[in-house]
C-alpha atoms as a PDB file:
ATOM      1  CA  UNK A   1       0.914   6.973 -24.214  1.00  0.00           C
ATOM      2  CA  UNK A   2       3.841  10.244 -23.862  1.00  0.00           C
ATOM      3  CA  UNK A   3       5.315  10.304 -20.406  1.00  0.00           C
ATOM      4  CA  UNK A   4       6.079  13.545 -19.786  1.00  0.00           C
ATOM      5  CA  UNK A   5       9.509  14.969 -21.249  1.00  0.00           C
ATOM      6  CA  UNK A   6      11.862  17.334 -19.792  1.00  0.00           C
ATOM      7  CA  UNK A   7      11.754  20.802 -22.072  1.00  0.00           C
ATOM      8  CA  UNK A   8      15.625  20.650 -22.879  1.00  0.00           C
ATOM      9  CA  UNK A   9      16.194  17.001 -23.271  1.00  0.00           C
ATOM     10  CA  UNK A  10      12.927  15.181 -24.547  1.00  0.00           C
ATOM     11  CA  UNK A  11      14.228  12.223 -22.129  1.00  0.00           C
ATOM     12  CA  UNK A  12      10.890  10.960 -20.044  1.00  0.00           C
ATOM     13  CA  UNK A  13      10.644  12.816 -16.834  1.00  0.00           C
ATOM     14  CA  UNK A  14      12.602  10.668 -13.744  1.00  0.00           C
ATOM     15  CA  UNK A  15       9.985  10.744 -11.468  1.00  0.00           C
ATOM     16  CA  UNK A  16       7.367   9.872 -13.733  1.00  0.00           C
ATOM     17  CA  UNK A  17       9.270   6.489 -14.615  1.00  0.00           C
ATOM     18  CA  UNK A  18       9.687   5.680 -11.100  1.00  0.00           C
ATOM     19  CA  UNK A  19       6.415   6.212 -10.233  1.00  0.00           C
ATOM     20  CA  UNK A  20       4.725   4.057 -13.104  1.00  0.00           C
ATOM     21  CA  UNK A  21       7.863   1.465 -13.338  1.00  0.00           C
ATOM     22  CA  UNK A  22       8.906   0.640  -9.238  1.00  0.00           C
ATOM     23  CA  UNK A  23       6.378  -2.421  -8.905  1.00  0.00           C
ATOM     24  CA  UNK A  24       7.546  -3.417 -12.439  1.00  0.00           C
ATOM     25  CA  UNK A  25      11.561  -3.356 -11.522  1.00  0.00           C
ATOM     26  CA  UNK A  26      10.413  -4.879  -7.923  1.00  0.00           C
ATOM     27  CA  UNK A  27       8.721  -7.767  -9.054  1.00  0.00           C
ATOM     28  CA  UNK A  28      11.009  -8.394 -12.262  1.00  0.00           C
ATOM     29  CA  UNK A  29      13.800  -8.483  -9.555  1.00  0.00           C
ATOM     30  CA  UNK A  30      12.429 -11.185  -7.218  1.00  0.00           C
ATOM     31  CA  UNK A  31      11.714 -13.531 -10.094  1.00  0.00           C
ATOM     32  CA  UNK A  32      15.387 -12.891 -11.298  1.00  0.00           C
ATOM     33  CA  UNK A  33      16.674 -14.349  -7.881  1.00  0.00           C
ATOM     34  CA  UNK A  34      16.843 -11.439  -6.084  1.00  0.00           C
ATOM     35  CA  UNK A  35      16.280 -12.183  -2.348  1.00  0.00           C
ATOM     36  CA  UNK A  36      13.092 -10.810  -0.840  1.00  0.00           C
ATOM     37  CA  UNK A  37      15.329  -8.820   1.758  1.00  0.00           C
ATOM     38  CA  UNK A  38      17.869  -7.459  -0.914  1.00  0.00           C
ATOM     39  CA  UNK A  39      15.205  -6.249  -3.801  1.00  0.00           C
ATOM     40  CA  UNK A  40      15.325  -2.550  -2.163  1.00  0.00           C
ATOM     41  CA  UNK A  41      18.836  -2.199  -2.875  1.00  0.00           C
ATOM     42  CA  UNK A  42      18.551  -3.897  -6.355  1.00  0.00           C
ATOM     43  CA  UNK A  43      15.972  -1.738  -7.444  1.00  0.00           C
ATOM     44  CA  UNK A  44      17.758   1.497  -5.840  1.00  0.00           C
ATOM     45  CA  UNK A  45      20.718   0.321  -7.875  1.00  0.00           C
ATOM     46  CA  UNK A  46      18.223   0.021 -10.749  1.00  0.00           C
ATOM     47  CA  UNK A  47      17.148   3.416 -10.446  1.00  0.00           C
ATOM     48  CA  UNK A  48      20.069   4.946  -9.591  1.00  0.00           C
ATOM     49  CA  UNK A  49      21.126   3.685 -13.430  1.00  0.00           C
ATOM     50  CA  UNK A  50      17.952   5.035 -15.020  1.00  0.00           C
ATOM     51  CA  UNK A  51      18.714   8.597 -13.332  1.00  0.00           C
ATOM     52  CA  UNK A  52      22.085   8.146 -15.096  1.00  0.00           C
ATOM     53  CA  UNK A  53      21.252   7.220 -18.276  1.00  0.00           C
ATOM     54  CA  UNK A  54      17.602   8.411 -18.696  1.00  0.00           C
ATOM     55  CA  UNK A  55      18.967  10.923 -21.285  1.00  0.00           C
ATOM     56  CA  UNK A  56      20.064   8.781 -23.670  1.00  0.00           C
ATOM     57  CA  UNK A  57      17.026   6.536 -23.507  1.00  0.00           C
ATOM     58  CA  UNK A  58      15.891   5.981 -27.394  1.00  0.00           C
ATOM     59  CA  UNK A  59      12.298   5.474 -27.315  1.00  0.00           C
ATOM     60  CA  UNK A  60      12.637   4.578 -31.282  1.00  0.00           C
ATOM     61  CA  UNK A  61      15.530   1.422 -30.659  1.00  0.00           C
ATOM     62  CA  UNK A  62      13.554   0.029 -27.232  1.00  0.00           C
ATOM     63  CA  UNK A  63      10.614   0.219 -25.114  1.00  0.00           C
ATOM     64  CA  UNK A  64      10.895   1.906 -21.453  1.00  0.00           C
ATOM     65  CA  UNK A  65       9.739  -1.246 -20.054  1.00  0.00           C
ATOM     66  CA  UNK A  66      12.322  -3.171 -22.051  1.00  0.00           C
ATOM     67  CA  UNK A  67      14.964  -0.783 -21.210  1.00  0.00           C
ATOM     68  CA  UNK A  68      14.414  -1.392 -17.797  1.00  0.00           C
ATOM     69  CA  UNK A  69      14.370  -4.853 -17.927  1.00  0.00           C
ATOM     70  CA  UNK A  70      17.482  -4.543 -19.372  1.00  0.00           C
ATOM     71  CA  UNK A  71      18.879  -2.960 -16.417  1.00  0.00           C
ATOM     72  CA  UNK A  72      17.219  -5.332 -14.238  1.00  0.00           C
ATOM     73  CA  UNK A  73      19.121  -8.376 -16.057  1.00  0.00           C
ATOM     74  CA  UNK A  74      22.085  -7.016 -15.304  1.00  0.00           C
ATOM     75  CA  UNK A  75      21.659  -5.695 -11.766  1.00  0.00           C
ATOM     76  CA  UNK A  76      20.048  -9.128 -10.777  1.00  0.00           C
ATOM     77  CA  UNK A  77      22.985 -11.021 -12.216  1.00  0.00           C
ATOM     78  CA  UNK A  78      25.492  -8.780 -10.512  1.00  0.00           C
ATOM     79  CA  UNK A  79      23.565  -9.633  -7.011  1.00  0.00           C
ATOM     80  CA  UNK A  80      23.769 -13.823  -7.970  1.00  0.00           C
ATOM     81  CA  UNK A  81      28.069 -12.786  -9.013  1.00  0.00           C
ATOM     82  CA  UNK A  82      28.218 -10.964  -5.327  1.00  0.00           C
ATOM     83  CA  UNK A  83      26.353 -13.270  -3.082  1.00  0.00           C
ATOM     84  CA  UNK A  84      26.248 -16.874  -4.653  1.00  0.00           C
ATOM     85  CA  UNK A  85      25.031 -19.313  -2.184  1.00  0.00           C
ATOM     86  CA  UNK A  86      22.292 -16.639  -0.616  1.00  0.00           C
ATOM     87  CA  UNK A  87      19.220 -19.028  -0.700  1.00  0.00           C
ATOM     88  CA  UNK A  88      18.259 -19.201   2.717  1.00  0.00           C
ATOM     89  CA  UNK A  89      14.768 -19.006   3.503  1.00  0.00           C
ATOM     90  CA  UNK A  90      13.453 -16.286   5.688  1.00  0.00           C
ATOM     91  CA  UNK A  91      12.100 -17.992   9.164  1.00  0.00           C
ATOM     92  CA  UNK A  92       8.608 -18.639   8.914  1.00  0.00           C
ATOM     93  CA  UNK A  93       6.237 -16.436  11.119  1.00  0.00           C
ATOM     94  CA  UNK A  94       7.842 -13.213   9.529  1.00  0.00           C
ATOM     95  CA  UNK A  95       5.576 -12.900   6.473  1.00  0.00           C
ATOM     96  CA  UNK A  96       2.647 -10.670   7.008  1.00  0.00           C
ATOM     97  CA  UNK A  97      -0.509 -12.728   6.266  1.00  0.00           C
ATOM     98  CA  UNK A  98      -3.615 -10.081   4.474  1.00  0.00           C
ATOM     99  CA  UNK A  99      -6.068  -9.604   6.877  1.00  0.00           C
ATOM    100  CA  UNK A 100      -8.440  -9.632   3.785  1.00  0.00           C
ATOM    101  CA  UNK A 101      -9.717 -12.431   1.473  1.00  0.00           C
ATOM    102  CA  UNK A 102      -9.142 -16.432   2.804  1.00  0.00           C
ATOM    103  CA  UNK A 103      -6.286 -16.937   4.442  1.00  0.00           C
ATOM    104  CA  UNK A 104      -5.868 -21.018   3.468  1.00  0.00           C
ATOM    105  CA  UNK A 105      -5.744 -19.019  -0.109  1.00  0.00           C
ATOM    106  CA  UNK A 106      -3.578 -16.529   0.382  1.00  0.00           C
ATOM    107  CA  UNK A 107      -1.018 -19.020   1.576  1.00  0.00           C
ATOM    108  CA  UNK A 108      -1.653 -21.450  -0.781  1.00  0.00           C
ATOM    109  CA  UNK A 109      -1.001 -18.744  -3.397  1.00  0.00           C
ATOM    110  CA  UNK A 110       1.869 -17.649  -1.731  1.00  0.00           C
ATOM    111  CA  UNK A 111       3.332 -20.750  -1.071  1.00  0.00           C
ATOM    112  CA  UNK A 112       3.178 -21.839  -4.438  1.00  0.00           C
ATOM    113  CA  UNK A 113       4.776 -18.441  -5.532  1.00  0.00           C
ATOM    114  CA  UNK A 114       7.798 -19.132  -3.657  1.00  0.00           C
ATOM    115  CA  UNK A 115       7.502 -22.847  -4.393  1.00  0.00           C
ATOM    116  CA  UNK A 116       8.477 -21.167  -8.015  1.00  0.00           C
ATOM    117  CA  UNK A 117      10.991 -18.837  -6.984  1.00  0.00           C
ATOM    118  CA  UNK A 118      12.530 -21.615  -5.294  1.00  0.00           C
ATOM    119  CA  UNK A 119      12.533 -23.830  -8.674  1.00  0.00           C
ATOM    120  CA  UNK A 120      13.776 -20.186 -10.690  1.00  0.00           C
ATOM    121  CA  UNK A 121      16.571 -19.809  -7.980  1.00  0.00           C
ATOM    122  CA  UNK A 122      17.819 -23.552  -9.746  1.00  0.00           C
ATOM    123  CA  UNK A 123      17.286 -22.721 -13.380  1.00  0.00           C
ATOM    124  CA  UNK A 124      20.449 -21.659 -15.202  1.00  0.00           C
ATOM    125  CA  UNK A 125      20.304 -18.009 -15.789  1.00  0.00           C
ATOM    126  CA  UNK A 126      19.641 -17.912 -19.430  1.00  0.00           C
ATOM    127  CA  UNK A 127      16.861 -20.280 -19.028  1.00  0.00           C
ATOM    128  CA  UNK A 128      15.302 -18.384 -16.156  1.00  0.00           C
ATOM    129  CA  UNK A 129      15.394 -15.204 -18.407  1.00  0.00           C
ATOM    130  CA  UNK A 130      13.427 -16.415 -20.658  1.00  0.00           C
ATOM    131  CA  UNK A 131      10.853 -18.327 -18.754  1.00  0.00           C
ATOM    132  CA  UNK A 132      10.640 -15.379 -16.861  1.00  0.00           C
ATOM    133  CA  UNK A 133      10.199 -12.715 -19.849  1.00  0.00           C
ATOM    134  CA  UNK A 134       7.873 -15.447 -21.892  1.00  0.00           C
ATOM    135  CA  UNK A 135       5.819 -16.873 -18.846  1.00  0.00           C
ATOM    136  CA  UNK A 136       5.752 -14.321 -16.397  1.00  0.00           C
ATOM    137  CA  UNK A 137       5.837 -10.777 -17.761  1.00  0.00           C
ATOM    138  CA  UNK A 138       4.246 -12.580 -20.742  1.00  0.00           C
ATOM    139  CA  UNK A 139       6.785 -10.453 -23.251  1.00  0.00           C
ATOM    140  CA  UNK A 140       6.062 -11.849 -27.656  1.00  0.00           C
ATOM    141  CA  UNK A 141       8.990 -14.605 -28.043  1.00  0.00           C
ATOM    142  CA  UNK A 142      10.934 -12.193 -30.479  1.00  0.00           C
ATOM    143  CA  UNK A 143      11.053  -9.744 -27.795  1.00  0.00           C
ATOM    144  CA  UNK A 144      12.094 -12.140 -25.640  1.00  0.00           C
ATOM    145  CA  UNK A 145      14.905 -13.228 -27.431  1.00  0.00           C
ATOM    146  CA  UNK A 146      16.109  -9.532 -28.390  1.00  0.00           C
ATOM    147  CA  UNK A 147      16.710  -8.772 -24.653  1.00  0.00           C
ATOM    148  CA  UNK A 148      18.610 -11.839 -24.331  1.00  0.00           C
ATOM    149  CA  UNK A 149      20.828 -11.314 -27.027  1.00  0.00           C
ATOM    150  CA  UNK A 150      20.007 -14.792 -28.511  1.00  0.00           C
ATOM    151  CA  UNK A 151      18.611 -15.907 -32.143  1.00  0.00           C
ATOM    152  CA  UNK A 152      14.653 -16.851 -32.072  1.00  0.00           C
ATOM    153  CA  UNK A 153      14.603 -20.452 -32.161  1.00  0.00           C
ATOM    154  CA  UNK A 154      17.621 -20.497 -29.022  1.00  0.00           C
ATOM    155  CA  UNK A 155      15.310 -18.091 -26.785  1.00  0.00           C
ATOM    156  CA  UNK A 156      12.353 -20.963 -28.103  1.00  0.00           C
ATOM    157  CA  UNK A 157      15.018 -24.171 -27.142  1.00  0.00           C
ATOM    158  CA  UNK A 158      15.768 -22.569 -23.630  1.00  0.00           C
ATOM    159  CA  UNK A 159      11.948 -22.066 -23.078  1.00  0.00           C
ATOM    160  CA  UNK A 160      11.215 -25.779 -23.781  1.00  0.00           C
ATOM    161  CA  UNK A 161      13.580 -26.690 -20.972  1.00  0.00           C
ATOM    162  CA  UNK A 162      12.895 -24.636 -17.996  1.00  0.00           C
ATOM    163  CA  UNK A 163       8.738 -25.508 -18.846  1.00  0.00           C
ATOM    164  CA  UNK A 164      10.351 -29.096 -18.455  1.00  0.00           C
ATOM    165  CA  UNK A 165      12.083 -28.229 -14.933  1.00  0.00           C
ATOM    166  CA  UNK A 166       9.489 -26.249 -13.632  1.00  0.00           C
ATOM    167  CA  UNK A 167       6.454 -29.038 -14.678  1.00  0.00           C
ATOM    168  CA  UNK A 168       9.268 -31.667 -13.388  1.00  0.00           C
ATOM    169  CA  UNK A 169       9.361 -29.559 -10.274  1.00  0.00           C
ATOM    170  CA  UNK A 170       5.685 -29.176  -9.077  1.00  0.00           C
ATOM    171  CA  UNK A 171       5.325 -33.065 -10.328  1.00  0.00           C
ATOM    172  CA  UNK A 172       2.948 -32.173 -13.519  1.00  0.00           C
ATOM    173  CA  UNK A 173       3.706 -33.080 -16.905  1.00  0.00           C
ATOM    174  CA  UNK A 174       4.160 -30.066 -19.530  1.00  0.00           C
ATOM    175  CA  UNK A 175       0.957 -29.346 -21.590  1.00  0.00           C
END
């Protein structure tokens, strides 16, 4: 699939990344411990990168959605550097409940969503990363591992042990 390209630079068109990648970055950011609250600014910060750099995106050396995630890493670990002991839930009453579907499921689902954020927001960073790329965004292990900058059977190690927290956490034993 070409996304468009602009005529002088071949560099995918800006818009068009936004426009196919914003839930991507939005939901990559929350389950890098982004607060629910902050994730606008994160993502503008992501964005305002890609605008920068778009041009010297190489479409042979990565992905776009690995590029991106590559930007998210390190705009989501910038947020944890700047505001370190942010965990506080938001009040309850303030989350919009769907007016469609069953509403004991919806918040079951969405109370075992946070459940896991909350249980992410403990992980060290390196093991979140790659829980998060393996389990959630369901990325191949060597891909995992290249984005993380670590050899194959470290991204493999670190994956072993946040299964083993996050099991631990929600009182299951790991498969």
């Amino acid at each position: 699939m070409n996304a468009p390209q602009h005529a002088s630079s071949g560099a995918p068109d800006f818009a068009d990344v936004f426009a196919k990648n914003a839930r991507f970055v939005w939901r990559v950011l929350l389950r890098l411990g982004v607060q629910r609250r902050d994730v606008a600014d994160a993502a503008q910060e992501v964005f305002l990168v890609v605008h920068r750099r778009l041009q010297d995106f190489d479409a042979v050396r990565s992905s776009l959605p690995s590029w991106l995630y590559g930007i998210c890493l390190r705009v989501a670990s910038a947020y944890r550097r700047r505001h370190p002991n942010r965990r506080e839930a938001e009040p309850d009453g303030l989350e919009v409940v769907a007016a469609v579907g069953e509403p004991e499921s919806d918040l079951v689902t969405r109370r075992a969503w946070q459940r896991l954020a909350n249980v992410l927001d403990e992980l060290e960073p390196m093991k979140r990363q790659v829980f998060v790329l393996y389990e959630l965004e369901e990325l191949p292990m060597a891909k995992v591992a290249e984005l993380v900058g670590c050899p194959l059977q470290t991204a493999y190690s670190r994956l072993h042990s946040a299964r083993r927290l996050v099991f631990a956490a929600f009182g299951e034993r790991e498969p």
